[in-house]
C-alpha atoms as a PDB file:
ATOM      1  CA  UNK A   1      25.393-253.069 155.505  1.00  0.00           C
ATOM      2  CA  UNK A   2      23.653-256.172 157.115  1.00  0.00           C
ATOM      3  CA  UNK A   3      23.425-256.087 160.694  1.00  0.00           C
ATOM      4  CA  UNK A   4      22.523-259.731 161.684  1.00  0.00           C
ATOM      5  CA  UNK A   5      18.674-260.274 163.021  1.00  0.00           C
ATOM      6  CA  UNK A   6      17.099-263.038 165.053  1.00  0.00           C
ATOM      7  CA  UNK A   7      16.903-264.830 161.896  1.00  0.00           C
ATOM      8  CA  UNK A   8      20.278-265.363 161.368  1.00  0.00           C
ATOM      9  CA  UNK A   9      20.998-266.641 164.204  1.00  0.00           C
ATOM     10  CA  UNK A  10      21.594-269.796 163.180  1.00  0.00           C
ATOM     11  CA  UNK A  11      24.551-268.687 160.804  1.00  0.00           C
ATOM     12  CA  UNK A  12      28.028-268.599 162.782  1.00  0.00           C
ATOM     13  CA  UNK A  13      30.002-265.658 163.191  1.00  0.00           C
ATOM     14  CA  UNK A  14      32.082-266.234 160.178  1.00  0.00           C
ATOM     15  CA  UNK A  15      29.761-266.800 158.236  1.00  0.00           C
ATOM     16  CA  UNK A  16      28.307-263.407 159.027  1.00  0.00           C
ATOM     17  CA  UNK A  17      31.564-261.720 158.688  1.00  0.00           C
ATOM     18  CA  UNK A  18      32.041-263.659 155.556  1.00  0.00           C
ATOM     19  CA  UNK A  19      28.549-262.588 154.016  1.00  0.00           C
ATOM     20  CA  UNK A  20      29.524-258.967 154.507  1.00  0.00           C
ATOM     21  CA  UNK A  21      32.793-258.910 153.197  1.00  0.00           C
ATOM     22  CA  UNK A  22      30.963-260.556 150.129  1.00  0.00           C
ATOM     23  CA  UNK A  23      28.908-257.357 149.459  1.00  0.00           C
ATOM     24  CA  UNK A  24      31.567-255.175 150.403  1.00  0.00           C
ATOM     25  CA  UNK A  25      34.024-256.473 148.157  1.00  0.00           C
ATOM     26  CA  UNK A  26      30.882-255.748 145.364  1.00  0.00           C
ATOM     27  CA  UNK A  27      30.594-251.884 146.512  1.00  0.00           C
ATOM     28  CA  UNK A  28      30.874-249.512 143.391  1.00  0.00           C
ATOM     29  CA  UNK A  29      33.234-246.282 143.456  1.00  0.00           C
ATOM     30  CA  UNK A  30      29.844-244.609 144.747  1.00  0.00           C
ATOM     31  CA  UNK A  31      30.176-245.875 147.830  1.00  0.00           C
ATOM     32  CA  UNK A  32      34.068-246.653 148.148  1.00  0.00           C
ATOM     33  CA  UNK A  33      37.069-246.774 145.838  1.00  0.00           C
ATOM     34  CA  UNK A  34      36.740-250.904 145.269  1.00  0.00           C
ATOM     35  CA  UNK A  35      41.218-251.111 145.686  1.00  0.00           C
ATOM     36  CA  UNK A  36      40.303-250.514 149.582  1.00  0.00           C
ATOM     37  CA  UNK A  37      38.255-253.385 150.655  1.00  0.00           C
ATOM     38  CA  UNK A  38      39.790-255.584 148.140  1.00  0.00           C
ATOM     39  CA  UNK A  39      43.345-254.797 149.847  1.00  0.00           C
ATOM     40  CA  UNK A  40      41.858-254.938 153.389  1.00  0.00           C
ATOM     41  CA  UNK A  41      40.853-258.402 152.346  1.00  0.00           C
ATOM     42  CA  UNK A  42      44.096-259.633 150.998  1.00  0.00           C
ATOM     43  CA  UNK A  43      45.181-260.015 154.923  1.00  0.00           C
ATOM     44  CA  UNK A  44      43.678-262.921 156.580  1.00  0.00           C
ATOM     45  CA  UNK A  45      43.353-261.756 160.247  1.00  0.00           C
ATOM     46  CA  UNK A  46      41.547-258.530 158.562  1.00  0.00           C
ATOM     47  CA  UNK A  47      39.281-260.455 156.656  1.00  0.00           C
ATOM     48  CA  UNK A  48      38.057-262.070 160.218  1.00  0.00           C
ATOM     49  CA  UNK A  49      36.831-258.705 160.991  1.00  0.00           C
ATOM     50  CA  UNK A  50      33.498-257.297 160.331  1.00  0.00           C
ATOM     51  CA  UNK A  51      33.560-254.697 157.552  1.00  0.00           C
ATOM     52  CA  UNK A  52      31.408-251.765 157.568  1.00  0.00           C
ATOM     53  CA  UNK A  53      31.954-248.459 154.680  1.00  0.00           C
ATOM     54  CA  UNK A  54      30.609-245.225 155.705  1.00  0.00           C
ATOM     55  CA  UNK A  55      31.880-241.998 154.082  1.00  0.00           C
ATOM     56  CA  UNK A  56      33.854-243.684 151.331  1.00  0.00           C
ATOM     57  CA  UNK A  57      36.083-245.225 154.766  1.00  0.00           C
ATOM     58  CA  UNK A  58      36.157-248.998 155.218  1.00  0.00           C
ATOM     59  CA  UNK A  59      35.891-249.160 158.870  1.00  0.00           C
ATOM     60  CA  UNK A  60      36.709-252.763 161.206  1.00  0.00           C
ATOM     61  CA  UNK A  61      35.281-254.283 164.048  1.00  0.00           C
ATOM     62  CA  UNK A  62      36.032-257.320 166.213  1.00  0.00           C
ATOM     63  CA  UNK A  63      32.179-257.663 166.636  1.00  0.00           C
ATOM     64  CA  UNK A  64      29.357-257.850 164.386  1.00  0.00           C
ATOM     65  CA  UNK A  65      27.149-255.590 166.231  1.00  0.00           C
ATOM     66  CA  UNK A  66      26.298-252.084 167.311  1.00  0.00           C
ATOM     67  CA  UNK A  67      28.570-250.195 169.140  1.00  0.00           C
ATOM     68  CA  UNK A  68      31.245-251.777 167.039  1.00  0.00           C
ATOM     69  CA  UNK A  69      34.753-251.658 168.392  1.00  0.00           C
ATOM     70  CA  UNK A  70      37.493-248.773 167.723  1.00  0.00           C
ATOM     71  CA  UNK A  71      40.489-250.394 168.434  1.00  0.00           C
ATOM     72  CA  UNK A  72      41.094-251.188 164.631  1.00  0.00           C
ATOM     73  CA  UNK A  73      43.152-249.080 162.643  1.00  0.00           C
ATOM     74  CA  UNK A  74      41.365-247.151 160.065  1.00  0.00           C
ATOM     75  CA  UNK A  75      43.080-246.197 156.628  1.00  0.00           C
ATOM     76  CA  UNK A  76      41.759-242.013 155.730  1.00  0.00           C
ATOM     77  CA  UNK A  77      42.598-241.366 151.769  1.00  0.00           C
ATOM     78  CA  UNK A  78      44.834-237.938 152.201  1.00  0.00           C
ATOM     79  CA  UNK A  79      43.970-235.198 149.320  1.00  0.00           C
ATOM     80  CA  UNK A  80      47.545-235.092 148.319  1.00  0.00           C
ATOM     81  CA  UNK A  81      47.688-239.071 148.256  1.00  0.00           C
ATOM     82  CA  UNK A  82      48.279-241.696 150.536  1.00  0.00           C
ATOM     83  CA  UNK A  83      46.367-242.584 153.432  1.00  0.00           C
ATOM     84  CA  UNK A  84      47.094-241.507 157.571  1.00  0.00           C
ATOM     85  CA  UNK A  85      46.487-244.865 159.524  1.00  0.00           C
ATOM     86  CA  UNK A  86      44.393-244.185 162.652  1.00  0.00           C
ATOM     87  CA  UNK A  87      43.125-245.948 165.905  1.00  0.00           C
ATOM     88  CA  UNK A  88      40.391-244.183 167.469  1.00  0.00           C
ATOM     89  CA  UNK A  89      40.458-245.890 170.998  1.00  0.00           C
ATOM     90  CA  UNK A  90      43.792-244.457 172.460  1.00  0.00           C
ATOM     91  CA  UNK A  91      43.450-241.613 169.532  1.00  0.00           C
ATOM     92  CA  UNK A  92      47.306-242.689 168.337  1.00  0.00           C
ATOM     93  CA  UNK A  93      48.414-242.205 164.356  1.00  0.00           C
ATOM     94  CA  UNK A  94      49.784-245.611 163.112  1.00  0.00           C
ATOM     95  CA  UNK A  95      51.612-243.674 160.243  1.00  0.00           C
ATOM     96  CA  UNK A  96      51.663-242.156 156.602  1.00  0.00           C
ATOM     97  CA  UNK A  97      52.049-244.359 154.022  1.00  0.00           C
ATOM     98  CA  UNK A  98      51.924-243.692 150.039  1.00  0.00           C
ATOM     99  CA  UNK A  99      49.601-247.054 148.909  1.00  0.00           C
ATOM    100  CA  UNK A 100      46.285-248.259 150.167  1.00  0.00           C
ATOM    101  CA  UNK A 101      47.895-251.412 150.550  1.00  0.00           C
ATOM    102  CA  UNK A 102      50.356-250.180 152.933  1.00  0.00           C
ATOM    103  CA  UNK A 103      48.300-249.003 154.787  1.00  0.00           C
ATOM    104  CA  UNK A 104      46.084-252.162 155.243  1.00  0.00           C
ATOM    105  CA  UNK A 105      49.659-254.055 155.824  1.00  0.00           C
ATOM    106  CA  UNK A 106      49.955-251.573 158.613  1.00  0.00           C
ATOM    107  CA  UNK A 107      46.716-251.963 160.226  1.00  0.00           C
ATOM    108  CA  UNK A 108      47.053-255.700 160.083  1.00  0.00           C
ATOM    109  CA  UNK A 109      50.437-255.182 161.867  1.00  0.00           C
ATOM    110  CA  UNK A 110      48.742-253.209 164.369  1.00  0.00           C
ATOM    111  CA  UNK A 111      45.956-255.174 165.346  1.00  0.00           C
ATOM    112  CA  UNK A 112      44.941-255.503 169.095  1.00  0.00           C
ATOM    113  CA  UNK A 113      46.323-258.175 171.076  1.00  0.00           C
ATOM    114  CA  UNK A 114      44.396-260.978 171.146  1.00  0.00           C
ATOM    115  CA  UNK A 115      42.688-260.097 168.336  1.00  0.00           C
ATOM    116  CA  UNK A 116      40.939-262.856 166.538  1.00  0.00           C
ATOM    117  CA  UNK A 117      37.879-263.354 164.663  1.00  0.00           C
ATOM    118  CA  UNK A 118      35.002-261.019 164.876  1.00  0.00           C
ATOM    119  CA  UNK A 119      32.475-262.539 167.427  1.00  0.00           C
ATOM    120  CA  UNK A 120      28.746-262.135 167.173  1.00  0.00           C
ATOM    121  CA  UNK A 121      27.680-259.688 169.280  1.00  0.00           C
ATOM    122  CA  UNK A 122      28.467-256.253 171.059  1.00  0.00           C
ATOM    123  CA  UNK A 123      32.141-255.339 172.439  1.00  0.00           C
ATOM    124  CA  UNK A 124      30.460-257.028 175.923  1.00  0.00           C
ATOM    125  CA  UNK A 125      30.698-259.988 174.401  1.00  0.00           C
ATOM    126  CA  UNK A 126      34.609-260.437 173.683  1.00  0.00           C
END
């Protein structure tokens, strides 16, 4: 994961966002099963968020930096299958489903209000 520097301040939000979906969407299965992002990603107003994998979990912010927001759903792969949809900030379970994309068509269903592309910069900042 790239968190942007001084020197990339130049490059606009979206193009940030955009630069780490690219090597995201280029993970192996060592890092995270490659059908998660690449569902994530079929949604538009997920693929304005800033991606971040930790744990085999592809994880979404509204901003690009550190602390990253938790008002996202997150998709957790179940042992028996599936995935349970979570949103850490008021702790509530979005659902079950069966298919990882299902669950991203859940989270994108769920999203905030007023929840539009990542900006560049800390929760502060949106």
């Amino acid at each position: 994961m790239i968190t942007p520097t001084s020197s990339e301040e130049s490059r606009s939000a979206a193009e940030i966002v955009a630069a780490e979906w690219s090597d995201i969407l280029s993970y192996g299965r060592d890092l995270i099963n490659p059908a998660v992002p690449r569902a994530a990603y079929q949604h538009p107003s997920l693929r304005e968020l800033w991606p971040m994998v930790s744990h085999g979990v592809l994880y979404l912010s509204r901003c690009t930096r550190w602390p990253w927001t938790n008002d996202v759903g997150t998709a957790y792969p179940l042992v028996e299958g599936g995935y349970r949809v979570r949103r850490k900030s008021d702790k509530s379970l979005l659902g079950v489903v069966d298919t990882v994309e299902e669950a991203y068509a859940l989270i994108a269903a769920s999203l905030p209000d007023g929840c539009g592309p990542a900006v560049d910069g800390t929760p502060d900042d949106l």
